[in-house]
Protein backbone atom coordinates (compact mmCIF):
# COMPACT_ATOMS: atom_id res chain seq x y z
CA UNK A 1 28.83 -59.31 71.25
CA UNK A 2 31.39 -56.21 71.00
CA UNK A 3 33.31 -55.53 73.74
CA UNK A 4 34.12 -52.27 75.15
CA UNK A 5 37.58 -52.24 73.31
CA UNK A 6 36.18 -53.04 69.93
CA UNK A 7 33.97 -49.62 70.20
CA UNK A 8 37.71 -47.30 71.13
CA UNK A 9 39.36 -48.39 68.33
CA UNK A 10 38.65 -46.29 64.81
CA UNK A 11 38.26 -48.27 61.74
CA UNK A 12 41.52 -48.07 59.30
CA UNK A 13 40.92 -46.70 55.79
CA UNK A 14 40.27 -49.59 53.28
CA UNK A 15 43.81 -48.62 51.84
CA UNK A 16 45.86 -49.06 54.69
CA UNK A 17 43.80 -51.79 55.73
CA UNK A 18 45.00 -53.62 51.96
CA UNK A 19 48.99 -52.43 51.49
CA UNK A 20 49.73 -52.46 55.31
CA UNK A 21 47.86 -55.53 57.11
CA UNK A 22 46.95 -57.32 54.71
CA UNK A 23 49.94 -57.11 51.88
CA UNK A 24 52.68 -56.05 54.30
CA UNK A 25 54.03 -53.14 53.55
CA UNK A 26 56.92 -51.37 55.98
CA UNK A 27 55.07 -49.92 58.50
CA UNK A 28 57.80 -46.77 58.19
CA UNK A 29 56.15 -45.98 54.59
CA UNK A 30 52.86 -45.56 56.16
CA UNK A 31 53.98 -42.23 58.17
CA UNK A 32 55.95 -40.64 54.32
CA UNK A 33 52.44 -41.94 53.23
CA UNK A 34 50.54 -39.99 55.35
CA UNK A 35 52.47 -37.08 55.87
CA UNK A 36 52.95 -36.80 52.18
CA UNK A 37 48.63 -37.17 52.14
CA UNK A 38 48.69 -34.24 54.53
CA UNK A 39 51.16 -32.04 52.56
CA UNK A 40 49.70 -32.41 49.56
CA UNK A 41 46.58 -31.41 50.96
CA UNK A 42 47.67 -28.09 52.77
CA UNK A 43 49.31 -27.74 48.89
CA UNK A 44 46.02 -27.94 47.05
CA UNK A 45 44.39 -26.27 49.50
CA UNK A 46 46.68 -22.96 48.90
CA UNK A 47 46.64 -22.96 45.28
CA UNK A 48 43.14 -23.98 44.56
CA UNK A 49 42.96 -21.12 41.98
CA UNK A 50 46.62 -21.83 40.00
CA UNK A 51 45.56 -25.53 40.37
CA UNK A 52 42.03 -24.56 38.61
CA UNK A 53 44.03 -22.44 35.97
CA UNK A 54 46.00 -25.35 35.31
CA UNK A 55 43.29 -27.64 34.91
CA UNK A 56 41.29 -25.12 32.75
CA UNK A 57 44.37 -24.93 30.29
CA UNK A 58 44.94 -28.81 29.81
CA UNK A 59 41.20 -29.17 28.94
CA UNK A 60 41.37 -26.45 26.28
CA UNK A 61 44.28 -27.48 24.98
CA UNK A 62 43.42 -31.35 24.77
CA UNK A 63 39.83 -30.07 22.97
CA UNK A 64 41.50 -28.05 20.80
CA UNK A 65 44.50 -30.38 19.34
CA UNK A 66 42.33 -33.04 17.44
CA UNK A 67 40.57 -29.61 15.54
CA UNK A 68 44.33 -28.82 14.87
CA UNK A 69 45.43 -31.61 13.65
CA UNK A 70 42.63 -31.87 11.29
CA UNK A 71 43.36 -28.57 10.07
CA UNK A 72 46.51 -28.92 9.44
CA UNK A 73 46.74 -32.41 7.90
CA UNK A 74 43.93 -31.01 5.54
CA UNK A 75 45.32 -27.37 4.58
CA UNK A 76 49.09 -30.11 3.55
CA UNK A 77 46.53 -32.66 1.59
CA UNK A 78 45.18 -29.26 -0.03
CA UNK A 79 48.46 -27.97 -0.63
CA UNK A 80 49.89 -31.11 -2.24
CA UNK A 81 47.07 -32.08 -4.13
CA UNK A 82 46.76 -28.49 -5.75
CA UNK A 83 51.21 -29.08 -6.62
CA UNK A 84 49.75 -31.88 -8.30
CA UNK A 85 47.57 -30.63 -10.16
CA UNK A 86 49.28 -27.96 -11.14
CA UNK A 87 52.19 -30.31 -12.96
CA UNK A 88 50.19 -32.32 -14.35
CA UNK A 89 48.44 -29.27 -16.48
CA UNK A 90 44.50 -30.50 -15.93
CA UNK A 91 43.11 -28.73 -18.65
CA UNK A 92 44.34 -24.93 -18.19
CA UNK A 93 42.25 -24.80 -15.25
CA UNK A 94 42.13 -21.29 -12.97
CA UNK A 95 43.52 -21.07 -9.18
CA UNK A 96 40.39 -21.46 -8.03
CA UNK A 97 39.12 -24.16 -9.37
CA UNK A 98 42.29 -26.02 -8.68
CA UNK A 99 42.11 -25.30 -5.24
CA UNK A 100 38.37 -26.58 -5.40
CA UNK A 101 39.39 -29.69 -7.08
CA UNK A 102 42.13 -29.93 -4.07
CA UNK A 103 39.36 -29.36 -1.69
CA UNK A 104 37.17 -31.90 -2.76
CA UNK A 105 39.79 -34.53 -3.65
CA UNK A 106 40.87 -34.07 -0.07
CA UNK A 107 36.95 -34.85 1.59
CA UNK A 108 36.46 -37.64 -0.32
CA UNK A 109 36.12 -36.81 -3.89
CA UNK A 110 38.24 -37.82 -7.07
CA UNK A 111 40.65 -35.90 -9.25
CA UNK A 112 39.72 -35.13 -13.33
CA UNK A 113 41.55 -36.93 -15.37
């Protein structure tokens, strides 16, 4: 049976409840805790739109750098392969068709020999 006492008292979050019972923290962290909880949230609450801005920015940026870097490691395998070719004289072959050969040898493909 629950006494009268038992009903008064409000239930601690499950995090206090671990780091300050149960593990043993200071109980003078729990107040910076909490009044650090409630500053931050007056702080998020104020800047919801910067804070979405922000958010917005990472995203597109971390989608975008893996296209990028692909780009970019390709276009320098292009580059050097078409050097390559080009001082090793592959059979008086035209810009173009170097830069296809490039292309190609850079997906996948093989070089003439």
């Amino acid at each position: 049976m629950k006494s009268k006492s038992d009903n008064n008292q409000t239930k601690l979050p499950w995090w206090v409840e671990l780091l300050f019972v149960q593990i043993g923290l200071p109980d003078a962290w729990l107040s910076k805790v909490l009044k650090t909880k409630k500053e931050t949230k007056v702080f998020i609450h104020e800047n919801k739109t910067n804070i979405l801005y922000l958010v917005l920015i990472i995203a597109t940026i971390l989608y975008l750098y893996p296209i990028v870097k692909y780009t970019s490691s390709s276009s320098s395998c292009i580059t050097k392969t078409t050097r390559y070719l080009k001082s090793t004289n592959v059979s008086n072959i035209d810009e173009i068709d170097l830069n296809s050969l490039a292309v190609g040898y850079c997906h996948g493909g093989t070089l003439p020999e």
